[in-house]
Protein backbone atom coordinates (compact mmCIF):
# COMPACT_ATOMS: atom_id res chain seq x y z
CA UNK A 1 145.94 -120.02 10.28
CA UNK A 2 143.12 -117.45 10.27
CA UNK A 3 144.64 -114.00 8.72
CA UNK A 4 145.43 -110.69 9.93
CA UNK A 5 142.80 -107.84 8.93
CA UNK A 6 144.28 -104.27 7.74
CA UNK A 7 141.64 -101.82 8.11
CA UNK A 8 142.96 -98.24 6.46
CA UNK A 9 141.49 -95.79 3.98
CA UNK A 10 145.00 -95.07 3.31
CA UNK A 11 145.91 -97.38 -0.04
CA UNK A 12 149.34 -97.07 0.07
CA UNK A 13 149.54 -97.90 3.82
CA UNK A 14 147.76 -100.98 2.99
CA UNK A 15 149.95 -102.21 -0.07
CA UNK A 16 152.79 -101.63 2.16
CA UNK A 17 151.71 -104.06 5.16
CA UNK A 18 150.64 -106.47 2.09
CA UNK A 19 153.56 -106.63 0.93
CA UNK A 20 155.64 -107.03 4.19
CA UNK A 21 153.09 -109.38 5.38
CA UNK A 22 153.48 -111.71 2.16
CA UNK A 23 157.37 -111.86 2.64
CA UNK A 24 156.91 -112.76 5.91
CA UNK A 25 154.06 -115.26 4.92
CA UNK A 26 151.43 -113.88 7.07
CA UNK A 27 147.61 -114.05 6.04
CA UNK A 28 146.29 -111.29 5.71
CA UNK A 29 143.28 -109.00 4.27
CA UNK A 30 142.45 -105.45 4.06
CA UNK A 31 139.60 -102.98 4.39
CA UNK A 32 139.31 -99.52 3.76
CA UNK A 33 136.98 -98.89 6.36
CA UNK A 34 135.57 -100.05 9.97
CA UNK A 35 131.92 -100.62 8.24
CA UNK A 36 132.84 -103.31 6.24
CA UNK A 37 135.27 -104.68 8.80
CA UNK A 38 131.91 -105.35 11.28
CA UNK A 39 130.07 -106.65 8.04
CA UNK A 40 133.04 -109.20 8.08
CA UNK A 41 133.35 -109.74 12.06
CA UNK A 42 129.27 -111.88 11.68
CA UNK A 43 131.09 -114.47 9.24
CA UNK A 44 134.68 -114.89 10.32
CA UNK A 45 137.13 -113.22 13.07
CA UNK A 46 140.75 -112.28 12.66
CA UNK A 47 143.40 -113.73 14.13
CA UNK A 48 144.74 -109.84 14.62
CA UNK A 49 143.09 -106.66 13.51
CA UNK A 50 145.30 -103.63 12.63
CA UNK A 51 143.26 -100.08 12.29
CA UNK A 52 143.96 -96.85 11.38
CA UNK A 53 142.41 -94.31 14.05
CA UNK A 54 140.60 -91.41 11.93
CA UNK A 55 139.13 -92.47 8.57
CA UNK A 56 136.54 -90.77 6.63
CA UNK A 57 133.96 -93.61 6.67
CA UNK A 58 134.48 -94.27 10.77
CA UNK A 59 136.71 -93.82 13.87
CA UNK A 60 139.05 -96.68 14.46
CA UNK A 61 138.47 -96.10 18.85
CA UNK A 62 134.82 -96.82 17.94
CA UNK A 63 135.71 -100.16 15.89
CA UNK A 64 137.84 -100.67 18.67
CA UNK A 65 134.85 -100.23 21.10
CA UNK A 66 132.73 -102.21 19.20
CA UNK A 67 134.85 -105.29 19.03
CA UNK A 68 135.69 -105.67 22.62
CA UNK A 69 132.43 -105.66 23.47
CA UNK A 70 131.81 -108.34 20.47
CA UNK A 71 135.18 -110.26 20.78
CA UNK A 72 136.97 -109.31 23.80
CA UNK A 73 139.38 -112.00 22.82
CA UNK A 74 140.68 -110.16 19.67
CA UNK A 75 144.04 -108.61 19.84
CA UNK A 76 143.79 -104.69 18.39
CA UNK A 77 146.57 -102.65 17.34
CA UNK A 78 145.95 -99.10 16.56
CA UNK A 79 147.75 -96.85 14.26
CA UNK A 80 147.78 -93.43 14.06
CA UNK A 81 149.31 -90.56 12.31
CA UNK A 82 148.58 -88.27 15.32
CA UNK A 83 151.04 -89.25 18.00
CA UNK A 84 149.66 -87.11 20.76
CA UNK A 85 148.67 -88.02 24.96
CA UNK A 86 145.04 -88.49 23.90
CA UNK A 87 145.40 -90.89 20.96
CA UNK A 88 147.73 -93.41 23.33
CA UNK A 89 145.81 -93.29 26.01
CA UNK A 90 142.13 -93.45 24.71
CA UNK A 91 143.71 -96.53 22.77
CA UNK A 92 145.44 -98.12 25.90
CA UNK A 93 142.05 -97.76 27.70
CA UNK A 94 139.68 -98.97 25.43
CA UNK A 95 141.36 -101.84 25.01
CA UNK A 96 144.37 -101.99 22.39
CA UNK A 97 146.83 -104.76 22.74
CA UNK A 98 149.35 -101.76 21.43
CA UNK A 99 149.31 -98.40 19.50
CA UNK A 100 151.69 -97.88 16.47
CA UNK A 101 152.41 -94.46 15.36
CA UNK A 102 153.10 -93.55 11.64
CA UNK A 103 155.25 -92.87 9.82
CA UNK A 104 156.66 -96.75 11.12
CA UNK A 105 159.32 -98.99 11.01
CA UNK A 106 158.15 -102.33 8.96
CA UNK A 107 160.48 -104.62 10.48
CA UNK A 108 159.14 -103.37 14.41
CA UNK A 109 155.50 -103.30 12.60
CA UNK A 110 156.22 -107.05 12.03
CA UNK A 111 157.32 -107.97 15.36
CA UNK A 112 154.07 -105.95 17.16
CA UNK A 113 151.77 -108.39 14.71
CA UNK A 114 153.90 -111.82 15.74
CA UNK A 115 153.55 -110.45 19.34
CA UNK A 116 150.01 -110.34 19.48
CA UNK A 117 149.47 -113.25 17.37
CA UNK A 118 150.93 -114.92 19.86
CA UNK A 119 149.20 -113.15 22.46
CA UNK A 120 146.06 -114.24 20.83
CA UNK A 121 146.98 -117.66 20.54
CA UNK A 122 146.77 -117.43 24.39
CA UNK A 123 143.76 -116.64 24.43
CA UNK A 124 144.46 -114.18 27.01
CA UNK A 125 142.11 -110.42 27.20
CA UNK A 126 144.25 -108.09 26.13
CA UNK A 127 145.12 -105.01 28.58
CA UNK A 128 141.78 -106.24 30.29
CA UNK A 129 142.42 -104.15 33.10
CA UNK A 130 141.91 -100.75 30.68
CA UNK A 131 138.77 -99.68 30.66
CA UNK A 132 137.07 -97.70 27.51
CA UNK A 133 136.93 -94.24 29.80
CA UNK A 134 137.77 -91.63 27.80
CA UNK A 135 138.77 -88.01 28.58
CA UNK A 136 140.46 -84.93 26.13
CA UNK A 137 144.09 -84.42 27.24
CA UNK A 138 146.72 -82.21 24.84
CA UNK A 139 148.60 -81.11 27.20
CA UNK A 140 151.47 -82.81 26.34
CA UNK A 141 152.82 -83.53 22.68
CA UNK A 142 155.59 -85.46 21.19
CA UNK A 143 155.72 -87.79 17.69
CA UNK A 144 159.74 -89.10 19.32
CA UNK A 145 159.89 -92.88 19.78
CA UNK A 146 161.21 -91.86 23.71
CA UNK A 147 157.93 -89.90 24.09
CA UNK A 148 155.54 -92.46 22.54
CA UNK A 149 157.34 -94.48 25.45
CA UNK A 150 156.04 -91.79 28.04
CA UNK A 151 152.60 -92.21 26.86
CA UNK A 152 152.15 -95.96 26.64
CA UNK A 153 153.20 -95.87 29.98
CA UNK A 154 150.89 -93.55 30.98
CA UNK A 155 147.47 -95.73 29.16
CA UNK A 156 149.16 -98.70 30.83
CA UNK A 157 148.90 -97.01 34.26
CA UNK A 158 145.88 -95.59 34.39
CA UNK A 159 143.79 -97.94 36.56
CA UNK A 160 146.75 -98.43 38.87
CA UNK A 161 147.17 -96.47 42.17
CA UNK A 162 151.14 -97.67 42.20
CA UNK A 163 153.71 -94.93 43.93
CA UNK A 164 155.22 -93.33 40.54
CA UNK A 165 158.81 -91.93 40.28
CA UNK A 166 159.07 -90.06 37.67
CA UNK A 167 162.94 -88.49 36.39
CA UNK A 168 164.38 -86.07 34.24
CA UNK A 169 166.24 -83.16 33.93
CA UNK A 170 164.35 -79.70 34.80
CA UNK A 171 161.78 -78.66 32.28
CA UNK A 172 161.20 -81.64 30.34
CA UNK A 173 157.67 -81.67 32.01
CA UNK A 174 157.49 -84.24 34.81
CA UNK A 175 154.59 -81.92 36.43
CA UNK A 176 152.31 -82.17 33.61
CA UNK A 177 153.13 -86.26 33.86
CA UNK A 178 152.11 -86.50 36.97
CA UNK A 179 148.87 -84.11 35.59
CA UNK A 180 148.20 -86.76 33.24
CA UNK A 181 148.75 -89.85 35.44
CA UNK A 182 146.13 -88.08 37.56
CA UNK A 183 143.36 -87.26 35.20
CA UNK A 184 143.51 -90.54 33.45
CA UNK A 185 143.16 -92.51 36.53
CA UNK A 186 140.71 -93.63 38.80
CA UNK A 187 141.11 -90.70 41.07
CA UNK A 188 140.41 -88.23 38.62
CA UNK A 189 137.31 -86.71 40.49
CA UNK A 190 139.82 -85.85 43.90
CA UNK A 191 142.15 -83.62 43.97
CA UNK A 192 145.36 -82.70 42.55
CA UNK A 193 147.98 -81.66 45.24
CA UNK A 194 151.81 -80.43 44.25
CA UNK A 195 154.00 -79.98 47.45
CA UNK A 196 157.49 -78.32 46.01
CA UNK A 197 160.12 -78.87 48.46
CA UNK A 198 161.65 -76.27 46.98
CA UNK A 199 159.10 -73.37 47.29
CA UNK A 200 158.93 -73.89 50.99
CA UNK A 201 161.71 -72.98 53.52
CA UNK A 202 162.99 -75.70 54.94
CA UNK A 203 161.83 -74.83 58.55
CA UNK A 204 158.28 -75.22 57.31
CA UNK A 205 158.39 -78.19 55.35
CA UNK A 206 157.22 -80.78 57.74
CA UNK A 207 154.14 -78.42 58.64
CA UNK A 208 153.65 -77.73 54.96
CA UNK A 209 153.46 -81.54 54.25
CA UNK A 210 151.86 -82.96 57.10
CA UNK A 211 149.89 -80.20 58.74
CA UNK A 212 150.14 -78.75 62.25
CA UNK A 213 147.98 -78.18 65.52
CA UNK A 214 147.16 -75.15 66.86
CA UNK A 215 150.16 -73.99 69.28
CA UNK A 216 152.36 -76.38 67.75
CA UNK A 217 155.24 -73.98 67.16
CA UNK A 218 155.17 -69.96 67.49
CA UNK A 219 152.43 -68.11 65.04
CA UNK A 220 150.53 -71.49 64.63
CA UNK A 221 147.79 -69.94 65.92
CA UNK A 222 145.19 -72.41 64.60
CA UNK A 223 145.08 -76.09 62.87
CA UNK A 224 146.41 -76.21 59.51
CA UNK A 225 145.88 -79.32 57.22
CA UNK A 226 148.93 -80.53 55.40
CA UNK A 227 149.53 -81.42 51.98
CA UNK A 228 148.56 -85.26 52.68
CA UNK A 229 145.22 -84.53 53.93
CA UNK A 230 144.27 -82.30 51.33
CA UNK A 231 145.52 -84.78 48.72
CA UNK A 232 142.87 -87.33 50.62
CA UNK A 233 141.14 -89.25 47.90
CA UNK A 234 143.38 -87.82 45.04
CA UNK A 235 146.54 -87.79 44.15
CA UNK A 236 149.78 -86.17 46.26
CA UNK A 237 152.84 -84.70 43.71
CA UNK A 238 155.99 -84.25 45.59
CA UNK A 239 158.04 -82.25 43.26
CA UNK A 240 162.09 -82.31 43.46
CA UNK A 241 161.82 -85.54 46.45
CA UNK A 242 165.21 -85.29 46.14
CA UNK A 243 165.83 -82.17 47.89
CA UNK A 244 163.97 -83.64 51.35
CA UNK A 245 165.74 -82.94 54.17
CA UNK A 246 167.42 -85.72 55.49
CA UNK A 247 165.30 -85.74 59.03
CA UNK A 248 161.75 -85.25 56.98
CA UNK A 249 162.79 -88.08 54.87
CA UNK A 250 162.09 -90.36 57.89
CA UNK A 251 158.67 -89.25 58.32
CA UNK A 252 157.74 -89.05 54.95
CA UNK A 253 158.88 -93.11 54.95
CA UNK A 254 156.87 -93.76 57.81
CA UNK A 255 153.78 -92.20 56.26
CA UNK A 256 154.23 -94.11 53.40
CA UNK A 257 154.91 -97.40 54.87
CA UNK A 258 151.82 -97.67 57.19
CA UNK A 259 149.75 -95.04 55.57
CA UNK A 260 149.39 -93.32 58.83
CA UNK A 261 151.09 -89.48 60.11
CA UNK A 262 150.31 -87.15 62.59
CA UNK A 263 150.01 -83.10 62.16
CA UNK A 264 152.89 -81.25 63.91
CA UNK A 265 152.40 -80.97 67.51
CA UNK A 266 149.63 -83.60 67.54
CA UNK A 267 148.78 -87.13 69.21
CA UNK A 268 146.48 -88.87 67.06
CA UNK A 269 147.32 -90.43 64.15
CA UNK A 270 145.89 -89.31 60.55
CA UNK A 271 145.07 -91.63 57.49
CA UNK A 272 145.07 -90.45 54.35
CA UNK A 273 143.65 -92.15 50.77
CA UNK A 274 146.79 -91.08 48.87
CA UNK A 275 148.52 -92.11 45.69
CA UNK A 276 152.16 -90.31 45.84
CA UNK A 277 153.47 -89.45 42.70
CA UNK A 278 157.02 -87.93 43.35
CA UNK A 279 159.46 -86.08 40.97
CA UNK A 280 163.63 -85.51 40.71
CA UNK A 281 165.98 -83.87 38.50
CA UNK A 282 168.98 -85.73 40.63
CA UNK A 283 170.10 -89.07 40.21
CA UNK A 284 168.77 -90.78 43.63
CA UNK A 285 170.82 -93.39 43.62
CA UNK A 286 174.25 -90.87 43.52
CA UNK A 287 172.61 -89.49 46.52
CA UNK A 288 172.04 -93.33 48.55
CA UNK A 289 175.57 -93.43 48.00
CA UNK A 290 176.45 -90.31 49.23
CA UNK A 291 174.13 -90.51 52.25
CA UNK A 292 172.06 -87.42 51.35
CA UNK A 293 169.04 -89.97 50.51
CA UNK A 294 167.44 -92.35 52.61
CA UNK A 295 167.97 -96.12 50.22
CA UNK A 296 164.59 -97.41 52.06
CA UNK A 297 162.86 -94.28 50.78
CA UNK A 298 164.01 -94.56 47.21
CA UNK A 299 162.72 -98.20 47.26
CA UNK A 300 159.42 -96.98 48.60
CA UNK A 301 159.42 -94.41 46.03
CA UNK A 302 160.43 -96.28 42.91
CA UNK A 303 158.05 -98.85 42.77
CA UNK A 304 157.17 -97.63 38.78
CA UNK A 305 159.87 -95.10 37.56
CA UNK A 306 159.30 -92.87 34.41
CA UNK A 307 161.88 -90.98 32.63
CA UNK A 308 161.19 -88.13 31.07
CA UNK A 309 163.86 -87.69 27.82
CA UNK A 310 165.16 -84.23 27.90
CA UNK A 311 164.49 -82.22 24.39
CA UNK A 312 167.64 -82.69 22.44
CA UNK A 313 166.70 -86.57 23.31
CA UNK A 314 163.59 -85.57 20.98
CA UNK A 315 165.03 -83.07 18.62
CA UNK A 316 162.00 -84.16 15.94
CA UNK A 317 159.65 -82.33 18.65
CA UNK A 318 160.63 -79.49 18.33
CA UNK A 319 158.95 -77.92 15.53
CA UNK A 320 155.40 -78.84 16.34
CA UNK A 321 156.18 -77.82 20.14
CA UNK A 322 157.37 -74.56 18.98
CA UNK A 323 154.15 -74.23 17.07
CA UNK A 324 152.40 -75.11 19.58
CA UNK A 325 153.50 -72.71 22.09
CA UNK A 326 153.72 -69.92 19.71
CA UNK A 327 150.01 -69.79 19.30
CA UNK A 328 149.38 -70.37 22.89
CA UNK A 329 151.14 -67.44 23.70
CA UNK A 330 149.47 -65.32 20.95
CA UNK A 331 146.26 -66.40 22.24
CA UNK A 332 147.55 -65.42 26.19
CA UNK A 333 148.45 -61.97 24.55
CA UNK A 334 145.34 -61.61 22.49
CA UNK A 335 148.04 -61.33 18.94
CA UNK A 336 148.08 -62.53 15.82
CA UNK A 337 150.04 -65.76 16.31
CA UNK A 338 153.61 -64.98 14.21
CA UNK A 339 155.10 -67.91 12.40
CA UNK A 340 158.54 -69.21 12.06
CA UNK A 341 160.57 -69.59 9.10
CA UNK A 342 162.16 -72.90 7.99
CA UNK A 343 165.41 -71.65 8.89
CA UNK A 344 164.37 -70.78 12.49
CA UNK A 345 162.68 -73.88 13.44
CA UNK A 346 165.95 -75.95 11.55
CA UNK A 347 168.07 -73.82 14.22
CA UNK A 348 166.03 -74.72 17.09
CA UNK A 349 166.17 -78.29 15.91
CA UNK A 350 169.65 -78.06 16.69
CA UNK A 351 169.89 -76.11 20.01
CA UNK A 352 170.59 -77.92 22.94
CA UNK A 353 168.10 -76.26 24.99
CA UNK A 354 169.53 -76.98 28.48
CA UNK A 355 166.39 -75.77 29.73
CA UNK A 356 164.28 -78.47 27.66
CA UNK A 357 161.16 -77.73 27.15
CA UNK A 358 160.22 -74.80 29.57
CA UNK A 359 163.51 -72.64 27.88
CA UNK A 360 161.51 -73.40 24.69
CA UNK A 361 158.25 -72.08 25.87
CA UNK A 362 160.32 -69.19 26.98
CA UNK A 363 161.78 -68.58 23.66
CA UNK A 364 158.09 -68.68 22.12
CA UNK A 365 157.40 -66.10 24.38
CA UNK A 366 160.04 -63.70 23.77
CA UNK A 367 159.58 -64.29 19.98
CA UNK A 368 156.02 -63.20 20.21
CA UNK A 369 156.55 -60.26 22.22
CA UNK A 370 159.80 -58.53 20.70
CA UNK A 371 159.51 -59.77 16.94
CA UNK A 372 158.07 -56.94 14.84
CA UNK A 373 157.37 -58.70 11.74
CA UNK A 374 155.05 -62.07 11.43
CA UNK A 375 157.57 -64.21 10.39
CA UNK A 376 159.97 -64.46 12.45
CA UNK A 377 163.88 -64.97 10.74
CA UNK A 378 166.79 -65.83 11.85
CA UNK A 379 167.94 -62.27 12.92
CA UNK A 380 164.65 -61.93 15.02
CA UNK A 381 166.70 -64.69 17.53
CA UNK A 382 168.10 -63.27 20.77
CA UNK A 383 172.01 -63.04 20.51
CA UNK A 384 172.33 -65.47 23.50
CA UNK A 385 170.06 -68.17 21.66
CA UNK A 386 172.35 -67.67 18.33
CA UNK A 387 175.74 -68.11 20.48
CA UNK A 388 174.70 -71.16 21.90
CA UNK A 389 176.95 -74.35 21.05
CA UNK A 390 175.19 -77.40 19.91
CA UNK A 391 176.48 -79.78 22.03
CA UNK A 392 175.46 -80.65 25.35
CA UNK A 393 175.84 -83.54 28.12
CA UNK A 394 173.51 -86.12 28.08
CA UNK A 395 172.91 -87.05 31.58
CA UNK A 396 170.96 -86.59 34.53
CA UNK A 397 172.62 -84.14 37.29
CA UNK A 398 175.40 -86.36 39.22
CA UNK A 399 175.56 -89.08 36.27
CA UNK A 400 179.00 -89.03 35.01
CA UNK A 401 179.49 -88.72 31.48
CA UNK A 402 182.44 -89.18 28.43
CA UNK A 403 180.18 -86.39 26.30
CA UNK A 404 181.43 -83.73 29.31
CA UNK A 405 184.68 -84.15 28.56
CA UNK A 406 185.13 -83.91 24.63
CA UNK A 407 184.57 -80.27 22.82
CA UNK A 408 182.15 -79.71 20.37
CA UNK A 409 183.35 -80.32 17.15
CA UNK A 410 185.82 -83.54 17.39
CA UNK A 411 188.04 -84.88 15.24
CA UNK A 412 190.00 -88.44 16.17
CA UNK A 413 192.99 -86.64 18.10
CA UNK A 414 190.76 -84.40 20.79
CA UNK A 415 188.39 -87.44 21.49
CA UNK A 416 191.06 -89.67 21.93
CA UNK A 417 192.83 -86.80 24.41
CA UNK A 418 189.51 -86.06 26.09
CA UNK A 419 189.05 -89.89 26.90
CA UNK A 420 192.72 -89.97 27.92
CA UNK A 421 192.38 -87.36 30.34
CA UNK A 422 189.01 -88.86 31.60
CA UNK A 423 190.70 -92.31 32.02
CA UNK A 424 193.85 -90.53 33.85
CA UNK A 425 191.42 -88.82 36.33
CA UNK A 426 189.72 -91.97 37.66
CA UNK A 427 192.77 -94.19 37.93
CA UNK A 428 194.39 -91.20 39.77
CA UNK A 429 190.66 -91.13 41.81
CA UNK A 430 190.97 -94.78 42.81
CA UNK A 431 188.11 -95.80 41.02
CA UNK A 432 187.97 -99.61 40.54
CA UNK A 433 187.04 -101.55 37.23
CA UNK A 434 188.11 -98.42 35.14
CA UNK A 435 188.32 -100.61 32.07
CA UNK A 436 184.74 -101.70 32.33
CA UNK A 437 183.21 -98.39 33.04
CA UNK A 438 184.66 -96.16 30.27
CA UNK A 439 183.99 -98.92 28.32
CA UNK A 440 180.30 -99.11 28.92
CA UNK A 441 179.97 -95.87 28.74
CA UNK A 442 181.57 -95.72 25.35
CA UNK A 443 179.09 -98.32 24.10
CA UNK A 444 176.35 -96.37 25.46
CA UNK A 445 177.26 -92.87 23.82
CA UNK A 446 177.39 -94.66 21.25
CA UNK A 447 174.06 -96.58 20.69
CA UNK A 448 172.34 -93.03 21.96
CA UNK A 449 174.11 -91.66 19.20
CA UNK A 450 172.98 -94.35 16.65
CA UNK A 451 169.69 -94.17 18.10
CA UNK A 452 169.03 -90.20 17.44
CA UNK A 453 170.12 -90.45 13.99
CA UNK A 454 167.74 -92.89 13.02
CA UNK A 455 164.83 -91.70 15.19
CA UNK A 456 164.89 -95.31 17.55
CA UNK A 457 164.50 -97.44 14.57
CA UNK A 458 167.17 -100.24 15.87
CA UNK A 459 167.48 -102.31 12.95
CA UNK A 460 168.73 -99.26 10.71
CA UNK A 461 171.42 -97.98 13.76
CA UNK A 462 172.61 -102.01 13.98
CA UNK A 463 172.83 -101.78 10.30
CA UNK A 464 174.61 -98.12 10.61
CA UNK A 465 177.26 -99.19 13.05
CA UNK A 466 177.73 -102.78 11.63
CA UNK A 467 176.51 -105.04 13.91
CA UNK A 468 173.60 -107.37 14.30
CA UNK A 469 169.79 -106.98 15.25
CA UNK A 470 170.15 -109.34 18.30
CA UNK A 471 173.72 -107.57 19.40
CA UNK A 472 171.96 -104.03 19.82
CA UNK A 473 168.69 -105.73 21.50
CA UNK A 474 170.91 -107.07 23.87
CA UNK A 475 173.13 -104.33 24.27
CA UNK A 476 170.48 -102.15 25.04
CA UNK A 477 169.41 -104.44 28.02
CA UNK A 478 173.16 -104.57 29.21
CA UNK A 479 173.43 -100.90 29.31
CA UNK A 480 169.49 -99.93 30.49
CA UNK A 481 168.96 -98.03 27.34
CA UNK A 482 165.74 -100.26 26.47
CA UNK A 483 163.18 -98.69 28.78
């Protein structure tokens, strides 16, 4: 069995993948940089080749280049200490059978190699459809395992022109998603249209998206094009799709179904090239069931769904996001960017921040404006920001949730009274299969619980709550926590 090549200027990085790859008896051999790797690649080729992605004696994208235009064949895993938009995506596209972001988890570093050892085995190009364009994005950051998520999924759909739905609670940034989905795709040279559906008054909606005629209702005194024309060859955001009136919801399904719509008060139909990326805070499918959503719609709608996690999902962001927005705001304000203490950025690692990311931004704001001094302490914090509990539901709107009931600090007696009271509420409700729900949504808090604490690494939470590698795998899939 030909070996697995470790390319790394980092020493200790490469003893420890030695080492793991030894127990597991996996060939292997190691280079400290990409020159010596291509020396290598004229005598012999690797079953896998693992790279760093910034060395001091070459790039790891350009040995990446290089080799799938040598060896298309060759599955390449990238890692990188820089977890950022750019670094997943420029190695999705270029041709990486997977990125893998440091510091890592051995045991899933193991499983990536057997995957594409297999995948090699194949003989199959990997992520063939990725091209090697390139383009600068940092406009979003996040090192948490749920972000790194966001990102892959974002390489892996950047040749597509799919309908995207993308989730999550307000200000966790599905707008600059869709941002990124658009400038990393094929349509990157068109243009870029939002349509809020709640910016507009509701009387003007249907005009706002789809345009109207001249005399098509009073003070339309000449043509206006709608949001889908001027989205014609780029990409369309519908922001909050969930707050649609019912009757537009028709016509937007129409449009999308045959591609085809026609301007208020007019009689020919319009085609538009369109990709329709939409965005929701609410749970859609609460709404199906409540009949304030059209089910056909949400089917149109959800043919790739992305969630964004809300911040306290990706409490380990927080520092470097509050960095990062503290010296974006200095430079707005033309200031000396002010730092934060340790003790600050530990209490904003454990604020809830209802508001996700955007109340965060808002905080940097504040700080930089009010706070006299540099570094900014714990008393430089606005009251409100000090007074705020650290526990929070975790749930999209209209998702019911166990968390919502207990208080913040629990001991055995108040969790057992909160579920009690939970448990009287829905028998009393009628609801059916009680048993099975609060149960399921027991094993769920749960596993998210197990999950934050050790940063997604699922063989240490399995180990943690004392059960087996293959009984959180599968629970995961059970309860739709493996996305």
């Amino acid at each position: 069995m030909k070996p697995v090549w470790i390319v790394d200027d980092d020493q200790s990085i490469r003893w420890v993948l030695e080492k793991a790859f030894s127990r597991e008896n996996i060939a292997h051999r190691s280079f400290s940089n990409p020159n010596d790797v291509m020396d290598a690649l004229e005598k012999d080729i690797p079953q896998v080749l693992i790279s760093d992605i910034r060395m001091p004696r070459g790039n790891g994208l350009d040995l990446l280049q290089n080799i799938k235009e040598t060896h298309p064949q060759l599955p390449v895993i990238i890692m990188t200490a820089y977890s950022d938009l750019d670094s997943a995506v420029s190695s999705l596209q270029g041709g990486a059978f997977e990125y893998l972001t440091k510091p890592f988890d051995i045991d899933k570093a193991i499983e990536l190699i057997r995957r594409a050892i297999v995948h090699g085995e194949r003989n199959q190009p990997a992520n063939k459809e990725i091209g090697a364009w390139r383009q600068d994005s940092t406009e979003i950051i996040g090192q948490a395992p749920a972000m790194q998520e966001v990102f892959r999924a974002i390489g892996r759909l950047a040749q597509s022109h799919s309908t995207t739905l993308i989730t999550g609670e307000s200000g966790t940034g599905k707008q600059l998603v869709a941002q990124a989905l658009h400038k990393h795709s094929p349509r990157a040279k068109g243009p870029f249209i939002t349509f809020s559906t709640s910016a507009v008054p509701k009387e003007l909606l249907e005009s706002e998206l789809f345009g109207h005629e001249r005399g098509a209702f009073s003070g339309a005194l000449t043509m206006r094009r709608g949001r889908f024309e001027q989205a014609d060859g780029g990409t369309l955001l519908i922001d909050e799709v969930g707050d649609i009136p019912f009757e537009l919801q028709t016509r937007l399904l129409r449009a999308l179904t045959d591609g085809h719509f026609y301007r208020l008060g007019g009689q020919d139909p319009i085609k538009a090239n369109v990709r329709i990326i939409a965005s929701t805070h609410y749970n859609l499918e609460s709404k199906v069931a409540s009949g304030s959503f059209r089910e056909d719609l949400l089917h149109r709608l959800n043919v790739i769904r992305l969630r964004m996690p809300p911040l306290r999902e990706r409490s380990e962001d927080i520092p470097v996001l509050a960095k990062h927005f503290m010296d974006a705001c200095a430079k707005s304000l033309g200031v000396v960017a002010k730092k934060l203490s340790d003790e600050v950025l530990q209490q904003m690692s454990n604020m809830p921040f209802a508001g996700n990311v955007r109340q965060l931004e808002n905080l940097c704001h504040w700080l930089t404006v009010m706070t006299p001094a540099n570094i900014v302490g714990i008393s430089d914090l606005p009251a409100d920001v000090l007074a705020e509990t650290p526990q929070q539901p975790l749930h999209l709107q209209g998702e019911p949730t166990i968390n919502a009931m207990l208080p913040s600090r629990l001991n055995t007696a108040d969790w057992e009274s909160g579920l009690g009271r939970l448990a009287v509420k829905m028998l009393q409700d009628g609801e059916k299969d009680v048993f099975s729900a609060l149960s399921a949504q027991f094993e769920k808090t749960v596993l998210k619980a197990a999950l934050e604490v050790t940063r997604g690494r699922r063989v240490e939470a399995a180990q943690r709550l004392g059960i087996g590698r293959n009984t959180i795998t599968r629970k995961l899939q059970e309860l739709k926590l493996d996305d």
